[in-house]
Protein backbone atom coordinates (compact mmCIF):
# COMPACT_ATOMS: atom_id res chain seq x y z
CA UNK A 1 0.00 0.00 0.00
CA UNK A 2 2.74 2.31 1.17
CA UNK A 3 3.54 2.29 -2.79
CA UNK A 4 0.29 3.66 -3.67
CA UNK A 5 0.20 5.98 -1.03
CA UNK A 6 3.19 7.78 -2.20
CA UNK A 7 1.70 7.65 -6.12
CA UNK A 8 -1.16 9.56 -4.13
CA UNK A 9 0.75 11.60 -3.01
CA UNK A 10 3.07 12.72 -5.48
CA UNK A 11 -0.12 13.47 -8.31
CA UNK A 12 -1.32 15.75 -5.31
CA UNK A 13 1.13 17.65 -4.20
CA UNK A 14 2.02 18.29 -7.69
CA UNK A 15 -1.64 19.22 -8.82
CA UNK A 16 -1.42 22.51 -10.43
CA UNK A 17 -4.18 25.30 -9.41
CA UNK A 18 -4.74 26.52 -12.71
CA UNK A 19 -3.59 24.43 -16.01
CA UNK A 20 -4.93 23.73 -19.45
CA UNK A 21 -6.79 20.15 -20.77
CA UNK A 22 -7.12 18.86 -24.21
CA UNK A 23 -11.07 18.25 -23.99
CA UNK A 24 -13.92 18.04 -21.25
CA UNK A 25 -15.73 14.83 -22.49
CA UNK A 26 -17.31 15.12 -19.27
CA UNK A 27 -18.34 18.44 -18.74
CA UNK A 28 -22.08 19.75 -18.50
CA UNK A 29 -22.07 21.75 -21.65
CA UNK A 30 -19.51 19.32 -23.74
CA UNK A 31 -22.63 18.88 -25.72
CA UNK A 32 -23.57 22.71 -26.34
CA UNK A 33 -21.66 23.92 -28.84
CA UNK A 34 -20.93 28.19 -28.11
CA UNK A 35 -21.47 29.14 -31.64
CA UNK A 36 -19.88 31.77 -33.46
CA UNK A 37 -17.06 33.90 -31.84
CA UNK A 38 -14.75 36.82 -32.88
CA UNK A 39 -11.41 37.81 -31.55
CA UNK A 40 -12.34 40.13 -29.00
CA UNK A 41 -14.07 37.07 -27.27
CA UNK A 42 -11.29 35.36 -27.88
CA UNK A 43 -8.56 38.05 -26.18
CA UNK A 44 -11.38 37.89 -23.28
CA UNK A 45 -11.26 34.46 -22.09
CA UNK A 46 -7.20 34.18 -22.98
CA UNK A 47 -7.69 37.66 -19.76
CA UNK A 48 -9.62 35.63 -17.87
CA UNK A 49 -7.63 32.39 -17.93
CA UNK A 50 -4.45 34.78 -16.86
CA UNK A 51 -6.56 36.06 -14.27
CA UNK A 52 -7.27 32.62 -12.34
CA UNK A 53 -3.82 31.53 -13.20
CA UNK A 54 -2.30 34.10 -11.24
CA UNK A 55 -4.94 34.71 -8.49
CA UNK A 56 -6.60 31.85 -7.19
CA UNK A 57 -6.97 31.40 -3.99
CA UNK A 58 -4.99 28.50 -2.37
CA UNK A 59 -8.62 26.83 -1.88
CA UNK A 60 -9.62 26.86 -5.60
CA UNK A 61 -8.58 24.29 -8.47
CA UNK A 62 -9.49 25.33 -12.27
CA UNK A 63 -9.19 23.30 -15.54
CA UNK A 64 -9.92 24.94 -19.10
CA UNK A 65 -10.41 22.72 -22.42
CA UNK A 66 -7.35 24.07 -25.30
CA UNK A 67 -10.32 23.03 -27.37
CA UNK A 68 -13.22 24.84 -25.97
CA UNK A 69 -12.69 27.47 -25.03
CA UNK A 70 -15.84 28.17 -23.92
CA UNK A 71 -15.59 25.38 -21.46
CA UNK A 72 -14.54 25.97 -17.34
CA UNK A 73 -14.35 23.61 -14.69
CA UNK A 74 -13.85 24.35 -11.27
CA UNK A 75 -13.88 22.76 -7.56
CA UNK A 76 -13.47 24.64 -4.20
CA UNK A 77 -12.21 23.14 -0.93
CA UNK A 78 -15.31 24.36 1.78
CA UNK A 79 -14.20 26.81 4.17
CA UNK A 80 -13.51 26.18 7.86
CA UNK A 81 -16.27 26.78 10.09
CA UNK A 82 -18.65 25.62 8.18
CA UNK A 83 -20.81 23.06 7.20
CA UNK A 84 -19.08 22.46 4.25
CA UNK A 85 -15.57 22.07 5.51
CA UNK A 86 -13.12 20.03 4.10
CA UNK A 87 -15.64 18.82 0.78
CA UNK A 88 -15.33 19.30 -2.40
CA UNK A 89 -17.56 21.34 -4.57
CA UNK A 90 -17.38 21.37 -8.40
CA UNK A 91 -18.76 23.52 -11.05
CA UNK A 92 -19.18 23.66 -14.49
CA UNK A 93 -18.88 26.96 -16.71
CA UNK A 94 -19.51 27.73 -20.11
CA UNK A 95 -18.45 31.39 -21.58
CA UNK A 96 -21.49 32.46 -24.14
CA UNK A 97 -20.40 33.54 -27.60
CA UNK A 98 -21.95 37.02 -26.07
CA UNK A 99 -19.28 37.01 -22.96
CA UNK A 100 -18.52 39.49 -21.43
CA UNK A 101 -21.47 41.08 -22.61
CA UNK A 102 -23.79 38.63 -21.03
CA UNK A 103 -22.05 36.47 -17.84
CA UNK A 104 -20.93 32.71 -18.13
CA UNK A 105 -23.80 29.92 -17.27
CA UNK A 106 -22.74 27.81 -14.46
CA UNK A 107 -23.49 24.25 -13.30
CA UNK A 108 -22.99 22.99 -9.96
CA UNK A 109 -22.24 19.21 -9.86
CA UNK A 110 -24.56 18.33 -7.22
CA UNK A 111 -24.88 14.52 -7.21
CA UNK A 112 -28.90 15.15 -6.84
CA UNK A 113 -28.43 16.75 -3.68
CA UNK A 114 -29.48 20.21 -2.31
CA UNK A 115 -26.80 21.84 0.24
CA UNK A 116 -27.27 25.56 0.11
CA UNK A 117 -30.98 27.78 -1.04
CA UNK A 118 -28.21 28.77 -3.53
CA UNK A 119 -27.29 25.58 -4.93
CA UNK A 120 -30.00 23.52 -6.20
CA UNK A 121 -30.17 19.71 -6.47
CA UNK A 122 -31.13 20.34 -10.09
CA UNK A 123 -27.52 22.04 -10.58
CA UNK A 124 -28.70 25.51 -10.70
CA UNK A 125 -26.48 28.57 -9.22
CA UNK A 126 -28.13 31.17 -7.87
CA UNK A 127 -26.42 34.44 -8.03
CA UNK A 128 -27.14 37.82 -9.08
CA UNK A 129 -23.72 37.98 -10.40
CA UNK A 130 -24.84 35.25 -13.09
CA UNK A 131 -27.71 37.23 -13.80
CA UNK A 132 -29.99 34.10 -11.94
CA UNK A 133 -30.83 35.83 -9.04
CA UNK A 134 -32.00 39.25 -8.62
CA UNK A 135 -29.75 41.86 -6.78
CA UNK A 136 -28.63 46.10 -6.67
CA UNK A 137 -26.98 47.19 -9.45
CA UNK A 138 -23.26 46.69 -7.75
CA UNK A 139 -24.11 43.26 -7.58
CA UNK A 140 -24.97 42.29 -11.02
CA UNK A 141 -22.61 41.32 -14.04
CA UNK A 142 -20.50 43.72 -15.19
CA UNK A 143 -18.76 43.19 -18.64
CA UNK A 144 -16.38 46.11 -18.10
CA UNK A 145 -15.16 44.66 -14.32
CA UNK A 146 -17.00 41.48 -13.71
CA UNK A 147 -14.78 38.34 -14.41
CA UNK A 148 -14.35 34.77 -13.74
CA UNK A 149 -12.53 35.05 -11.11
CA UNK A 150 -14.82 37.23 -9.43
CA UNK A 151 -17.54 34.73 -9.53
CA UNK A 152 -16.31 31.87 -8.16
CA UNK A 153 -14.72 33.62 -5.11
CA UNK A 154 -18.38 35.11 -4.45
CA UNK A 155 -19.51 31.46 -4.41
CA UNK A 156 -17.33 30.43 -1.88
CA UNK A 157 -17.25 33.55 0.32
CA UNK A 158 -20.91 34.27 -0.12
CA UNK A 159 -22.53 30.57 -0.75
CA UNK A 160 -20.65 28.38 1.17
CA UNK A 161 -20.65 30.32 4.78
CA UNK A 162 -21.14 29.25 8.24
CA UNK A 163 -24.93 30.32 7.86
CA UNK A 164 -26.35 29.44 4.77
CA UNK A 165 -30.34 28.96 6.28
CA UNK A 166 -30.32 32.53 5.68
CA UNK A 167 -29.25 32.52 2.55
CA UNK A 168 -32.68 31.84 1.55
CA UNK A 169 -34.69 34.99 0.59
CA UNK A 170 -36.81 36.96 3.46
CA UNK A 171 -35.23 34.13 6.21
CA UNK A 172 -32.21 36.91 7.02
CA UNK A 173 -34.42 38.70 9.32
CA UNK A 174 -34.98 35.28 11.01
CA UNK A 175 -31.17 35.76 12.53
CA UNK A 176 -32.16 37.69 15.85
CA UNK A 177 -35.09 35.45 16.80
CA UNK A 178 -34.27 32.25 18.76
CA UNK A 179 -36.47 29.62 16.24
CA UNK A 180 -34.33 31.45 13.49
CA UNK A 181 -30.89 30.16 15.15
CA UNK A 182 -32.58 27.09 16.04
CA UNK A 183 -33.55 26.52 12.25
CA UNK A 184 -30.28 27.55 10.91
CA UNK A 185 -28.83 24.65 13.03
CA UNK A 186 -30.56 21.98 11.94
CA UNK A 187 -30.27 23.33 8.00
CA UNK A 188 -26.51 22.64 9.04
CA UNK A 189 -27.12 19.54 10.18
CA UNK A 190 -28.76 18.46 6.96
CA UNK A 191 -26.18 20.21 5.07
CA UNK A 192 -23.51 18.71 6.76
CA UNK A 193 -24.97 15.40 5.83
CA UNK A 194 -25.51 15.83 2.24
CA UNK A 195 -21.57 17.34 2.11
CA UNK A 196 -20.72 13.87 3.07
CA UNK A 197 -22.88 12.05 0.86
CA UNK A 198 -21.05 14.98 -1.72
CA UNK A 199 -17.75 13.51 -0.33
CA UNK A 200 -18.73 9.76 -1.37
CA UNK A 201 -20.47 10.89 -4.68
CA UNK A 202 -16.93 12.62 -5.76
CA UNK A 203 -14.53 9.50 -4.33
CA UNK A 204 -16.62 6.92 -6.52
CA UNK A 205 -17.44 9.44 -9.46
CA UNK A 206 -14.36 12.21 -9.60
CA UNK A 207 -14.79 14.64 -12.25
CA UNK A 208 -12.39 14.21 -15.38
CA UNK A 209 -8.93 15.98 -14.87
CA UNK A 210 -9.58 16.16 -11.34
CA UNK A 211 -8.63 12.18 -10.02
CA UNK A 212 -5.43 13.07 -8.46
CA UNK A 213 -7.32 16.02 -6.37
CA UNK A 214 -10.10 13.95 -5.02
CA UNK A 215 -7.95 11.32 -3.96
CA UNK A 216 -5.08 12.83 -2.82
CA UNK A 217 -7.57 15.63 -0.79
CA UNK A 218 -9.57 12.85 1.28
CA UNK A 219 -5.90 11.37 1.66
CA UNK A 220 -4.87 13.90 3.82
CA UNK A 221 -7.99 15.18 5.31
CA UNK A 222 -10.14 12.37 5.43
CA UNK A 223 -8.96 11.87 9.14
CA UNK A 224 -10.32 14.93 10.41
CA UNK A 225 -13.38 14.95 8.55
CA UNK A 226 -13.65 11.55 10.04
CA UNK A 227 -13.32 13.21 13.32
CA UNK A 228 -15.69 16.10 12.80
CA UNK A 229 -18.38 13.02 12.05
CA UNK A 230 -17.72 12.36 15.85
CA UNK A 231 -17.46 15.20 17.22
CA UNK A 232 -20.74 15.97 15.59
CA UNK A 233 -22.24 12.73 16.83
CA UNK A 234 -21.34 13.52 20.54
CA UNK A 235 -23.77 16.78 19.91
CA UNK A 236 -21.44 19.16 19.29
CA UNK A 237 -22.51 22.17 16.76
CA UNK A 238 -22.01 21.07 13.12
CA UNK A 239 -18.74 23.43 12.34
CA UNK A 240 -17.49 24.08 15.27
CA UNK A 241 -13.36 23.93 16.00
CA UNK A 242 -12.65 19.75 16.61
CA UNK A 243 -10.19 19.25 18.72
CA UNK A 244 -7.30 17.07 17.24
CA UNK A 245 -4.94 14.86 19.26
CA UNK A 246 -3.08 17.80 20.16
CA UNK A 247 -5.42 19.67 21.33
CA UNK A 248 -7.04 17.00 23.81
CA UNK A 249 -2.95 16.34 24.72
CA UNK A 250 -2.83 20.16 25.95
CA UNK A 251 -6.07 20.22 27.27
CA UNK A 252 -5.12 17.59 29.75
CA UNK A 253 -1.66 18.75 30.74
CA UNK A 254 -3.69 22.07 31.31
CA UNK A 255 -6.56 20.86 33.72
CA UNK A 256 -3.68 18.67 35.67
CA UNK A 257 -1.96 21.64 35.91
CA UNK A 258 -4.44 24.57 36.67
CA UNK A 259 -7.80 22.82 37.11
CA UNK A 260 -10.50 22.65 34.25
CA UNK A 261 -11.47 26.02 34.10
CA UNK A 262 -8.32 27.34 32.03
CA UNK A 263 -9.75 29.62 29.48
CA UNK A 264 -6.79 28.17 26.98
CA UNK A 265 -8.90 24.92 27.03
CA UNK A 266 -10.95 24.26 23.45
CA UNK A 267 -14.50 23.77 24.53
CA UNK A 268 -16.89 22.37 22.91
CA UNK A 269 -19.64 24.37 21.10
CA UNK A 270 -22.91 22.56 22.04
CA UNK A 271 -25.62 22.05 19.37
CA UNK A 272 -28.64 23.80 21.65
CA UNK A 273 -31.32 21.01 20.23
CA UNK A 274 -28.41 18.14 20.38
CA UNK A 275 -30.90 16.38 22.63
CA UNK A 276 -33.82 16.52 19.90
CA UNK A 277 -31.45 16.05 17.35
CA UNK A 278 -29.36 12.97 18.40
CA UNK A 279 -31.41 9.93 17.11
CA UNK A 280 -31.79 11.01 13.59
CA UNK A 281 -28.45 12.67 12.95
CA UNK A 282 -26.86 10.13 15.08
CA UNK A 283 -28.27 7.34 12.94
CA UNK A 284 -27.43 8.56 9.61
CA UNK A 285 -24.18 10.23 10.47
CA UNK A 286 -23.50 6.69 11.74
CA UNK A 287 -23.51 5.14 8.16
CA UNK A 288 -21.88 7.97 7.01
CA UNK A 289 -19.16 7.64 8.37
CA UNK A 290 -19.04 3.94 7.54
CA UNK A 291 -19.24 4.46 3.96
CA UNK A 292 -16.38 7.42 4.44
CA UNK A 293 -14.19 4.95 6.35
CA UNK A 294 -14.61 2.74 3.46
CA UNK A 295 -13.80 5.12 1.24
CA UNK A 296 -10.90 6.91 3.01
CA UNK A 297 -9.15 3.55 3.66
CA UNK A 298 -8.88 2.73 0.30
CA UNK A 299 -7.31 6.24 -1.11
CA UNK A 300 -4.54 5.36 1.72
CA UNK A 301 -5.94 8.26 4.44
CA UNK A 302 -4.59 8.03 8.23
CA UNK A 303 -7.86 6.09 9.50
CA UNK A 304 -6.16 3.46 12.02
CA UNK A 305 -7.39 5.14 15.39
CA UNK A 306 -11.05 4.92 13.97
CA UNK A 307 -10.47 1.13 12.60
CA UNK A 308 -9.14 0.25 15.79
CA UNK A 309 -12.09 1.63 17.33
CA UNK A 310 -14.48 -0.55 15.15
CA UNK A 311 -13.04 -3.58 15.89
CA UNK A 312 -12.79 -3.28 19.76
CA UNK A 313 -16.88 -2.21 19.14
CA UNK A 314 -17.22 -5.41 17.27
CA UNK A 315 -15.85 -7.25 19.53
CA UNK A 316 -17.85 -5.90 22.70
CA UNK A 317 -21.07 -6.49 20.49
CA UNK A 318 -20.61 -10.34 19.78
CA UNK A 319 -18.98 -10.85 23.43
């Protein structure tokens, strides 16, 4: 295995951010050709690609088609603090023979599953700066300013946030009431789930030119999004800080030290309806995290503490 592991590794640590394919046989609008285009559109996208090449952030991975030019494909790591942490989010983008006139057309790659009032299971991106969504003039497309770039930073700053129940229209007033916070914490419980059924959908189906990421990704972090599952499953809050083994190391050395009210001490964020919660979240984030062990063990990912604790389980249960 350790062979493979190292192959794993190599592809992704050497995964470049930005880079050029021959084709997208794959790709939502393979099948759509863009139609006529002129040079200017031409010097446009060629602005664009240099764009993303240079300023993507760390947590964004694009592939365009030599080609098609008209063809985009991108995936963004969720942000910490969220419900989305640690998955992987793809989208497809297609550059109209109008662009920049008119913005791109996006797809998000969403396995059938609905994660964000944003994001719909059909694929659909809501955004005013796609022209889908209605917004104030400073947030619409712009084809002097508006690029690329632009939009799929707004996705992940603005779509994929700690609080996406109230992303949903007229529910951002719902923030100051009590049955607002308690809604917005179960929509991240249900989001949480469906990024892990995400997680599984990408392992056993990664998009084309993107292999290496998805398995090298849940290589390395597939351990602490198998530890979030816990965490999550003990009724903690579903993005809340986990502590790792280092953390729980100094957090005993500190309460044998100075007693258990140290305010350098992680502590754990409570879900306030964990007790209402626990049966149904517990039970499905229970074969979750099966299926992710599964998964996670076989891309090579450092999963031996929670394989060690399934086999002491199984042997308690037929004791």
């Amino acid at each position: 295995m350790s062979g493979k592991e190292d192959e794993f590794g190599k592809k992704y640590r050497f995964f470049k951010q930005f880079d050029t394919v021959e084709d997208f046989p794959d790709h939502h609008y393979a099948k759509n050709p863009v139609g006529k285009t002129g040079k200017g559109w031409t010097k446009r996208i060629q602005h664009d690609w240099k764009l993303l090449e240079n300023n993507l952030p760390a947590s964004i991975y694009v592939r365009v088609s030599e080609n098609r030019m008209d063809l985009l494909r991108a995936v963004m790591i969720g942000p910490q603090g969220t419900p989305y942490h640690d998955g992987l989010f793809f989208f497809d983008a297609q550059f109209p023979a109008s662009y920049p006139a008119r913005p791109p057309v996006l797809h998000y790659q969403s396995g059938g599953l609905e994660l964000n009032p944003n994001l719909y299971a059909s694929g659909r991106v809501c955004l005013s700066l796609l022209g889908t969504w209605r917004g104030d003039d400073c947030e619409n497309w712009n084809s002097a300013q508006s690029t690329m770039l632009q939009v799929l930073i707004s996705i992940q700053a603005l779509v994929l946030n700690e609080k996406p129940y109230f992303n949903e229209p007229g529910f951002e007033t719902d923030a100051k009431y009590a049955n607002g916070q308690r809604r917005s914490l179960e929509y991240n419980d249900t989001t949480f789930q469906n990024s892990c059924r995400t997680m599984l959908y990408s392992l056993r189906r990664p998009p084309q030119h993107f292999e290496d990421l998805v398995a090298g990704h849940f290589r390395e972090r597939g351990r602490a999004i198998l530890a979030a599952c816990k965490y999550y499953m003990e009724g903690n809050r579903v993005g809340s800080v986990v502590p790792g083994e280092d953390d729980e190391g100094k957090e005993l050395e500190i309460v044998n030290a100075q007693g258990p009210s140290s305010s350098d001490v992680v502590k754990p964020e409570k879900h306030e309806g964990a007790g209402r919660r626990t049966a149904s979240f517990k039970a499905k984030m229970e074969v979750l995290f099966e299926e992710l062990l599964m998964e996670f063990n076989v891309k090579g990912a450092h999963t031996r503490k929670f394989c060690a604790e399934k086999l002491k389980k199984s042997q308690r249960d037929a004791a």
